[in-house]
N, C-alpha and C. Protein backbone atom coordinates (compact mmCIF):
# COMPACT_ATOMS: atom_id res chain seq x y z
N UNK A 1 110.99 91.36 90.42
CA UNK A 1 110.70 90.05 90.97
C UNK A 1 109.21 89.95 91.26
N UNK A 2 108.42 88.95 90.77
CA UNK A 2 107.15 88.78 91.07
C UNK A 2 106.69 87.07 91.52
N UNK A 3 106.56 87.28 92.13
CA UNK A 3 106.04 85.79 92.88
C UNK A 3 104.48 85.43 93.18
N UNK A 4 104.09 83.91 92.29
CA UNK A 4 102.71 83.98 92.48
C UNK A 4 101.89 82.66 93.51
N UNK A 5 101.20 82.79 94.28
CA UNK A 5 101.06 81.45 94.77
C UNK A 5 99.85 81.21 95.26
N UNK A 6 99.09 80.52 95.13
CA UNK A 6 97.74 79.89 95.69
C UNK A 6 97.71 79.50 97.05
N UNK A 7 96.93 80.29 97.41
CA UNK A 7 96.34 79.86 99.07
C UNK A 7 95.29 79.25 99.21
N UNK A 8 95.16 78.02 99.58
CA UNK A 8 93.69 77.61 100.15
C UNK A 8 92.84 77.48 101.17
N UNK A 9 93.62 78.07 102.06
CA UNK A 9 93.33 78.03 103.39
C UNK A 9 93.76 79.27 103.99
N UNK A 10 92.73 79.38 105.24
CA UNK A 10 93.49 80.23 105.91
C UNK A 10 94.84 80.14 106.77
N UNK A 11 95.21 78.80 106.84
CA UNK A 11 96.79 78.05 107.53
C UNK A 11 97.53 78.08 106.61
N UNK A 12 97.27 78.14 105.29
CA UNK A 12 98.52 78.58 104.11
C UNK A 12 98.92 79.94 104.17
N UNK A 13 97.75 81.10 104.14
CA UNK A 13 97.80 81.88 104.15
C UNK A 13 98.46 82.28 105.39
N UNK A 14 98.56 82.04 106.94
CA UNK A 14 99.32 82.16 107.71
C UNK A 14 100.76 81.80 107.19
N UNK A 15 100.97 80.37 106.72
CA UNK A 15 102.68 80.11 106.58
C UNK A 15 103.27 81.28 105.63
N UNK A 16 102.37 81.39 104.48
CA UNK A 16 102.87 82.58 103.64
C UNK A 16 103.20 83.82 104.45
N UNK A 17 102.36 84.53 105.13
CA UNK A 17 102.77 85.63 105.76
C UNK A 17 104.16 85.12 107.03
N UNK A 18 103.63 83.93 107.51
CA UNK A 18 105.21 84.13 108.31
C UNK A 18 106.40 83.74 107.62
N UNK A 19 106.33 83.02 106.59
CA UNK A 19 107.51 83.07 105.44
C UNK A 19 107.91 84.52 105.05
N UNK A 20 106.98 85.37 104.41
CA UNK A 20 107.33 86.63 103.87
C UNK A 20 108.03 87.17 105.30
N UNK A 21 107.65 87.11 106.82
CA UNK A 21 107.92 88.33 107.21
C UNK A 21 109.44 87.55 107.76
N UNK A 22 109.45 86.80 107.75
CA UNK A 22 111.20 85.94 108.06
C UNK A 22 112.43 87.00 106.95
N UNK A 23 111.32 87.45 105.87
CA UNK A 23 112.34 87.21 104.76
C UNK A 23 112.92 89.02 105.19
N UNK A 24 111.78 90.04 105.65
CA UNK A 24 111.77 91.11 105.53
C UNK A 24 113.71 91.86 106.88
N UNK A 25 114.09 93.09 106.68
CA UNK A 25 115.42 93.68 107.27
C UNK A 25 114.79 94.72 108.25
N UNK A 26 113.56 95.55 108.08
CA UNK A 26 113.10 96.60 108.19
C UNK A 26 113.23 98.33 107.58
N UNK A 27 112.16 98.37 107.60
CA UNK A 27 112.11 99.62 106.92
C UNK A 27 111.33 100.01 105.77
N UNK A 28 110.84 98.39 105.54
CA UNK A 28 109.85 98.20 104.71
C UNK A 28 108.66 98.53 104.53
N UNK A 29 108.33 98.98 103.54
CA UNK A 29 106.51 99.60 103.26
C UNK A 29 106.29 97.96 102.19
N UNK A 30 104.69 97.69 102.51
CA UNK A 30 104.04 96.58 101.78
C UNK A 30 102.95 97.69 101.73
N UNK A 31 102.52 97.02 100.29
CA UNK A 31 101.31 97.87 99.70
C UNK A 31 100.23 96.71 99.54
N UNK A 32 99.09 96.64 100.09
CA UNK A 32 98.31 95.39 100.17
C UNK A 32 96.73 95.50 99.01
N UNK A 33 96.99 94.89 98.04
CA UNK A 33 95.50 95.35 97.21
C UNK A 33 95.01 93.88 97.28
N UNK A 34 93.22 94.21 97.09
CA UNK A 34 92.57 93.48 96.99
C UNK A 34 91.36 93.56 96.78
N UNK A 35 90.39 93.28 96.56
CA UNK A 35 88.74 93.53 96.85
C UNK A 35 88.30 93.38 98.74
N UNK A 36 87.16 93.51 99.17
CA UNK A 36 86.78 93.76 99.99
C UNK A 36 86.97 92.25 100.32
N UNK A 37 86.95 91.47 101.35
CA UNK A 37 86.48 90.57 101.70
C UNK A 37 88.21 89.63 100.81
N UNK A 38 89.06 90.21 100.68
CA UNK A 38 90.04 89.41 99.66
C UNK A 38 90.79 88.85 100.82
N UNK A 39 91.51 89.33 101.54
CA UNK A 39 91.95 88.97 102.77
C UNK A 39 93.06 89.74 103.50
N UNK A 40 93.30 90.90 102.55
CA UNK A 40 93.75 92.05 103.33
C UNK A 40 94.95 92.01 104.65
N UNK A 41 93.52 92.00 105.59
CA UNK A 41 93.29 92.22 106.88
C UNK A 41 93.82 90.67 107.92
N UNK A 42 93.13 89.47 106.86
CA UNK A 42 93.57 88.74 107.69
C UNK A 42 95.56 88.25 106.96
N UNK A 43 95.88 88.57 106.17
CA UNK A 43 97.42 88.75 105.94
C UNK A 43 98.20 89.54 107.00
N UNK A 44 97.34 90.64 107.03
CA UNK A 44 98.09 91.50 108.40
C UNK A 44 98.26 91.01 109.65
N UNK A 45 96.95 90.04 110.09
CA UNK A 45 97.16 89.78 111.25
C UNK A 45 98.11 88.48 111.44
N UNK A 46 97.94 87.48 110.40
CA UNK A 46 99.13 86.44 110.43
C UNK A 46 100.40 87.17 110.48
N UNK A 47 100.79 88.39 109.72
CA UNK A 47 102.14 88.75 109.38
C UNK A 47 102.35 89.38 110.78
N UNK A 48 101.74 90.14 111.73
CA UNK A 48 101.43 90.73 113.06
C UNK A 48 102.13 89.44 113.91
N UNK A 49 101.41 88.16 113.82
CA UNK A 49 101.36 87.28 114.43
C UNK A 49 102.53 86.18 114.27
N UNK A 50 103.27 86.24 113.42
CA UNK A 50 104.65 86.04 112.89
C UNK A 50 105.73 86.67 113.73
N UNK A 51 105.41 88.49 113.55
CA UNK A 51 106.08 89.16 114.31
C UNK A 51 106.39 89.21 115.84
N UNK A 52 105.04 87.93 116.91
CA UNK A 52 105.05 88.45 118.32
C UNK A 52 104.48 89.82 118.54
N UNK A 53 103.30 90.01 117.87
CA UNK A 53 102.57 91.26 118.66
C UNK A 53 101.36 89.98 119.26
N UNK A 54 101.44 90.91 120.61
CA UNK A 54 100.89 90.22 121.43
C UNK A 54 99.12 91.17 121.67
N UNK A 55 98.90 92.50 121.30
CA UNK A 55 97.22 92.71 121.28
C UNK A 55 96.71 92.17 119.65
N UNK A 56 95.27 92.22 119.93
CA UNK A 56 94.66 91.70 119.13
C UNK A 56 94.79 92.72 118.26
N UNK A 57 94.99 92.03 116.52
CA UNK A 57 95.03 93.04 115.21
C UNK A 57 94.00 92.83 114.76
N UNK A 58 93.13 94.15 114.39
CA UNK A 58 91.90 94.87 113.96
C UNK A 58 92.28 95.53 112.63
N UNK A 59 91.07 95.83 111.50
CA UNK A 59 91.25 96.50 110.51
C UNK A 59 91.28 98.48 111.23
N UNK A 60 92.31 98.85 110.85
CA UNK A 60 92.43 100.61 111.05
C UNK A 60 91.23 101.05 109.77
N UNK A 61 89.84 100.60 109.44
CA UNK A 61 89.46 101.07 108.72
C UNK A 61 88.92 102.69 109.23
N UNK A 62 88.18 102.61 110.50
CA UNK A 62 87.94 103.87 110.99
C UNK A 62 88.80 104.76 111.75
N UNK A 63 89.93 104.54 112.10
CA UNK A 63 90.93 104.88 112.85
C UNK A 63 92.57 105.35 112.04
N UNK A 64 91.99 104.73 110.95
CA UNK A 64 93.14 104.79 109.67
C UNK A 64 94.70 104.43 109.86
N UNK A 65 95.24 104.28 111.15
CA UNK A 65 96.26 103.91 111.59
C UNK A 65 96.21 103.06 112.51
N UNK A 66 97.39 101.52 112.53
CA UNK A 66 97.08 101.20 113.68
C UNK A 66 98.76 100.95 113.98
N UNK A 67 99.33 101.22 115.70
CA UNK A 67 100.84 100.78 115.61
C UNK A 67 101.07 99.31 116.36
N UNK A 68 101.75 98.20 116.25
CA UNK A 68 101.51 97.13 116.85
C UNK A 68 103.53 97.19 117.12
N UNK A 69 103.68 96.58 118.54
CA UNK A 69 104.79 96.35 119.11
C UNK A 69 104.96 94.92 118.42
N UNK A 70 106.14 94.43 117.72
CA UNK A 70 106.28 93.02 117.56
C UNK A 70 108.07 92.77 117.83
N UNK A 71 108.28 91.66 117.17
CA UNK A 71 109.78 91.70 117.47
C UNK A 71 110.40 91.07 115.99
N UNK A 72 111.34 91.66 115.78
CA UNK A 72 111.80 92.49 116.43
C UNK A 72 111.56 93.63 115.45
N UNK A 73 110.24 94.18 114.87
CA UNK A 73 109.54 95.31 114.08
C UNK A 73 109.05 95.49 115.01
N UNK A 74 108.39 97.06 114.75
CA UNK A 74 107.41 97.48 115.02
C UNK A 74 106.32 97.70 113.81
N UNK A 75 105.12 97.31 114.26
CA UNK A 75 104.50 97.36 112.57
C UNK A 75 103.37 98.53 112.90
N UNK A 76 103.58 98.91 111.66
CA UNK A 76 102.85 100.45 111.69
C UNK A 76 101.78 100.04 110.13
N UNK A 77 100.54 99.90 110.45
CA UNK A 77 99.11 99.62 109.86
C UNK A 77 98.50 100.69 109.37
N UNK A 78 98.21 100.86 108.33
CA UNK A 78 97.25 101.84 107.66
C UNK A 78 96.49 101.55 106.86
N UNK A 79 95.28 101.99 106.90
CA UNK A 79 94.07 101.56 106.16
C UNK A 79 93.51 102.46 105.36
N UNK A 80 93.69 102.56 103.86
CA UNK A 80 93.25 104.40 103.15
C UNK A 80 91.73 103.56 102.49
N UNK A 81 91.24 103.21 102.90
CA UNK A 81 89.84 102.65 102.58
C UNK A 81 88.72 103.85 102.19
N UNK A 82 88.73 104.74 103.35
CA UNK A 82 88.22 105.86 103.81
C UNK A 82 88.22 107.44 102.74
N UNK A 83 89.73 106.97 102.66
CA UNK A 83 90.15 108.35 102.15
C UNK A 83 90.49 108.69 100.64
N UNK A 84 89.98 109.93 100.45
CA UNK A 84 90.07 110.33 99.41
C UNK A 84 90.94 111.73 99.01
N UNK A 85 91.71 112.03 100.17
CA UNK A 85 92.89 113.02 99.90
C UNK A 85 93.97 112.67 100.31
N UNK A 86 94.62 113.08 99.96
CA UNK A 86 96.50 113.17 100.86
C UNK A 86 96.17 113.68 101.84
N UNK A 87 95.84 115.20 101.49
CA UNK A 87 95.57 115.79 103.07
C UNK A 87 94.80 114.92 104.56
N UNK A 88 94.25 114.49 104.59
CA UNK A 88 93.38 113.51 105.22
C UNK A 88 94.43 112.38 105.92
N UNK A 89 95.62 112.13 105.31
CA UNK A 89 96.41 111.35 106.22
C UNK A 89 97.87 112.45 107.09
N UNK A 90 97.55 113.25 106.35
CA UNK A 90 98.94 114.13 106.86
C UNK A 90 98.63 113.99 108.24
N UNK A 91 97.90 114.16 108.75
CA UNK A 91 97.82 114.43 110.49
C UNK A 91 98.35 113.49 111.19
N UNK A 92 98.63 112.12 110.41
CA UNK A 92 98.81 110.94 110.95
C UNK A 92 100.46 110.98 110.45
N UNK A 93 101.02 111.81 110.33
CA UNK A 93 102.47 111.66 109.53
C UNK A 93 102.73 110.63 108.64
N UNK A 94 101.20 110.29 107.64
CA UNK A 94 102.19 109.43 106.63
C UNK A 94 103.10 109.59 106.03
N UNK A 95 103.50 110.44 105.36
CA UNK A 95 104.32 110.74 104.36
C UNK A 95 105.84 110.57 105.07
N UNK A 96 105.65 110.74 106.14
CA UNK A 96 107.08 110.23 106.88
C UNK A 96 107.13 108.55 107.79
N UNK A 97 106.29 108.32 107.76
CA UNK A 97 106.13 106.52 107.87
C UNK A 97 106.18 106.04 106.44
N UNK A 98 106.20 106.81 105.10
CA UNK A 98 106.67 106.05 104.05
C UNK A 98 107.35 106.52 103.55
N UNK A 99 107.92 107.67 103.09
CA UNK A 99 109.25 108.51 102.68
C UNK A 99 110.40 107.91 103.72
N UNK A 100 110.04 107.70 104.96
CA UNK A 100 111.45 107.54 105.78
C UNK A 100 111.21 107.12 106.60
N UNK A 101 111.11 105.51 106.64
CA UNK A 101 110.39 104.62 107.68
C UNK A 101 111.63 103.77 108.56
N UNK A 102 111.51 104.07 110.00
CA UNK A 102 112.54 103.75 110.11
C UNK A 102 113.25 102.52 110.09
N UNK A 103 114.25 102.07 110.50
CA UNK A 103 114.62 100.79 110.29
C UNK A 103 114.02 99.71 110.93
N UNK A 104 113.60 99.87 112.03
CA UNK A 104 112.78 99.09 113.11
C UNK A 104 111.28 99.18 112.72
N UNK A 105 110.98 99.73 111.50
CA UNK A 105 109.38 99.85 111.28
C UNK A 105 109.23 99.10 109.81
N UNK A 106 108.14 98.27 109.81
CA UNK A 106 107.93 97.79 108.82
C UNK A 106 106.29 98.46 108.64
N UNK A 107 106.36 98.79 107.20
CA UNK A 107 104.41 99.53 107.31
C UNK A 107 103.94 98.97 106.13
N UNK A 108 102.55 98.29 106.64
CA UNK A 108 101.60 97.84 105.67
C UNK A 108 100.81 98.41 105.35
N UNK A 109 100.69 99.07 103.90
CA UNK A 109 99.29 99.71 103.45
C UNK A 109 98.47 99.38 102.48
N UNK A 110 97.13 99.28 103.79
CA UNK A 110 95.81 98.67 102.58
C UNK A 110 95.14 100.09 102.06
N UNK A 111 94.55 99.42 101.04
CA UNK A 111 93.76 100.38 99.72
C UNK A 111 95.08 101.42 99.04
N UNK A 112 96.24 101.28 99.16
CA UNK A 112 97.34 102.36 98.84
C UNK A 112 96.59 103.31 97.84
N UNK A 113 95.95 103.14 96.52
CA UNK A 113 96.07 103.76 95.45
C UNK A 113 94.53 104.49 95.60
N UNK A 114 93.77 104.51 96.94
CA UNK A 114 92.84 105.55 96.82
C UNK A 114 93.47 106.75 97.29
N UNK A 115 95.04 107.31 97.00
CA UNK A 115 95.52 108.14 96.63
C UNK A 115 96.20 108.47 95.79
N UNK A 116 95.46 108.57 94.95
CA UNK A 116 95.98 108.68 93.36
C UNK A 116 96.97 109.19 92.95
N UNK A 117 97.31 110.35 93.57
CA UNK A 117 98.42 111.42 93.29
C UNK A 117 99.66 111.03 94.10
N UNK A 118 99.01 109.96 95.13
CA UNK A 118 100.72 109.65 95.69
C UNK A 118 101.69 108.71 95.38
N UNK A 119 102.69 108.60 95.08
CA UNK A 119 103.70 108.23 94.51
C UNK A 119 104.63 107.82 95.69
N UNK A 120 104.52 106.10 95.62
CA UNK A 120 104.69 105.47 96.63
C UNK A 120 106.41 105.27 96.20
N UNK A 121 107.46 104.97 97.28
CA UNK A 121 109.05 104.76 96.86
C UNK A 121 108.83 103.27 96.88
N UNK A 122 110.33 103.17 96.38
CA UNK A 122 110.38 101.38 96.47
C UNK A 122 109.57 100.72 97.62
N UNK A 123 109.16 99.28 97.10
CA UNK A 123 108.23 98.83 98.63
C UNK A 123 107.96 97.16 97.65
N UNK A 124 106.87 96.78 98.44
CA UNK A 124 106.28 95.52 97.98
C UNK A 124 105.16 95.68 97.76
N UNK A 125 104.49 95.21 96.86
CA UNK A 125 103.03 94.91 96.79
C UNK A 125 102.85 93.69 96.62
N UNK A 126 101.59 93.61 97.67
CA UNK A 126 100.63 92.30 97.94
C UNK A 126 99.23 92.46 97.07
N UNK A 127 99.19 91.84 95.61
CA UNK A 127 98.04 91.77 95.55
C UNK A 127 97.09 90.21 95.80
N UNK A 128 95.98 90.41 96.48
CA UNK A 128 95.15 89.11 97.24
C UNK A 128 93.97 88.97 96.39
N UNK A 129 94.16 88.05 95.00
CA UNK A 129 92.63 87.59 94.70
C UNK A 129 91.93 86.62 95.37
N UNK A 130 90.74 86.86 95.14
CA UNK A 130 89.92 85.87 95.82
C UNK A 130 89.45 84.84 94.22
N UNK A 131 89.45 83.48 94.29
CA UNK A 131 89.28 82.80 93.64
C UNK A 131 88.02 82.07 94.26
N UNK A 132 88.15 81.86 95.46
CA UNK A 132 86.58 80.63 96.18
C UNK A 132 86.67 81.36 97.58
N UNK A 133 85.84 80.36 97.80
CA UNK A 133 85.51 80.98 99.27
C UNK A 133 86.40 80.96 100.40
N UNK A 134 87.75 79.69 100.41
CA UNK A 134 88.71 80.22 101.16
C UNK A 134 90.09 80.41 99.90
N UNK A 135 89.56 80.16 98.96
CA UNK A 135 91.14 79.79 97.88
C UNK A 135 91.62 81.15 97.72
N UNK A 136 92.40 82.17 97.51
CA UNK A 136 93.55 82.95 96.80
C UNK A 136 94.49 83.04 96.07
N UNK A 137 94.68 84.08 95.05
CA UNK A 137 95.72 84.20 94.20
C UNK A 137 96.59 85.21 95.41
N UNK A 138 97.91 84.99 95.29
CA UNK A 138 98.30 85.82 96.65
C UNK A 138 99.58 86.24 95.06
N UNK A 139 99.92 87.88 94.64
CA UNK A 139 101.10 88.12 94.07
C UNK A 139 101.83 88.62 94.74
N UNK A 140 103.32 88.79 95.33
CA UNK A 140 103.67 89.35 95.53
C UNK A 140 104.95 90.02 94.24
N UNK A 141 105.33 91.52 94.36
CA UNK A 141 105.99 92.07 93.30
C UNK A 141 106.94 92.89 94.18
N UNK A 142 108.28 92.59 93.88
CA UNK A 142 109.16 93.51 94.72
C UNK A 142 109.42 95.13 93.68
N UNK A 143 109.38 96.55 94.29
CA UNK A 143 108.98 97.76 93.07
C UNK A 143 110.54 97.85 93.39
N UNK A 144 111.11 98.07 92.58
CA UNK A 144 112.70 98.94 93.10
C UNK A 144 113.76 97.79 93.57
N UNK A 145 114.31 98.99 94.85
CA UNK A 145 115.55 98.07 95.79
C UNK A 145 115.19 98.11 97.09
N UNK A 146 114.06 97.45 97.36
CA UNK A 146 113.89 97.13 98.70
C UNK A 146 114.69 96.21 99.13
């Protein structure tokens, strides 16, 4: 399943993320690609903000993880911007926030594939072009049986 849709705004781009996260059960991994400046970050925080997390959502670019209380998820944020090993996230237990995430956790990961060697399970990917200065190509692609 692949779904494609134009955003022109940043208030589309909000309805989209609170549409997608209506749609989500938990347990879900989203894989978020884009260029720098694509909008990433601000998808997360609409989809955050959908959810009822009530602190402010920040990019985990230096912190590489971020966990946000929402309802009724908990959303668990990761940012591999940084990184260039597997090893480098183990400390943070990824591999078990995406091998076996629990039902109450939904996890979004930006830059996924600056780990080359990892081999992500079923999930979603968000890819976010930038077309203008607020416009977007927004794809989403369901991998598997999420």
């Amino acid at each position: 399943m692949e779904i494609k849709i134009t955003v022109r705004s940043v208030k589309e781009m909000e309805k989209f993320a609170k549409k997608f996260y209506k749609t989500l059960h938990g347990g879900e991994i989203i894989l978020l690609n884009g260029d720098l400046g694509a909008g990433k970050t601000t998808f997360t925080k609409y989809f955050c903000k959908a959810g009822k997390v009530k602190e402010e959502v920040t990019s985990p670019t230096f912190t590489i993880m971020r966990e946000y209380q929402g309802k009724p998820f908990h959303i668990i944020h990761f940012d591999l911007y940084r990184i260039e090993q597997t090893e480098e996230v183990q400390e943070f237990g990824f591999e078990d926030y995406v091998y076996a995430p629990k039902k109450k956790d939904i996890v979004l990961i930006e830059w996924p594939y600056n780990l080359p060697d990892f081999v992500y399970p079923d999930c979603y990917e968000l890819q976010i072009t930038k077309l203008g200065e607020t416009e977007r190509l927004v794809t989403l692609t369901k991998r598997g049986n999420v």
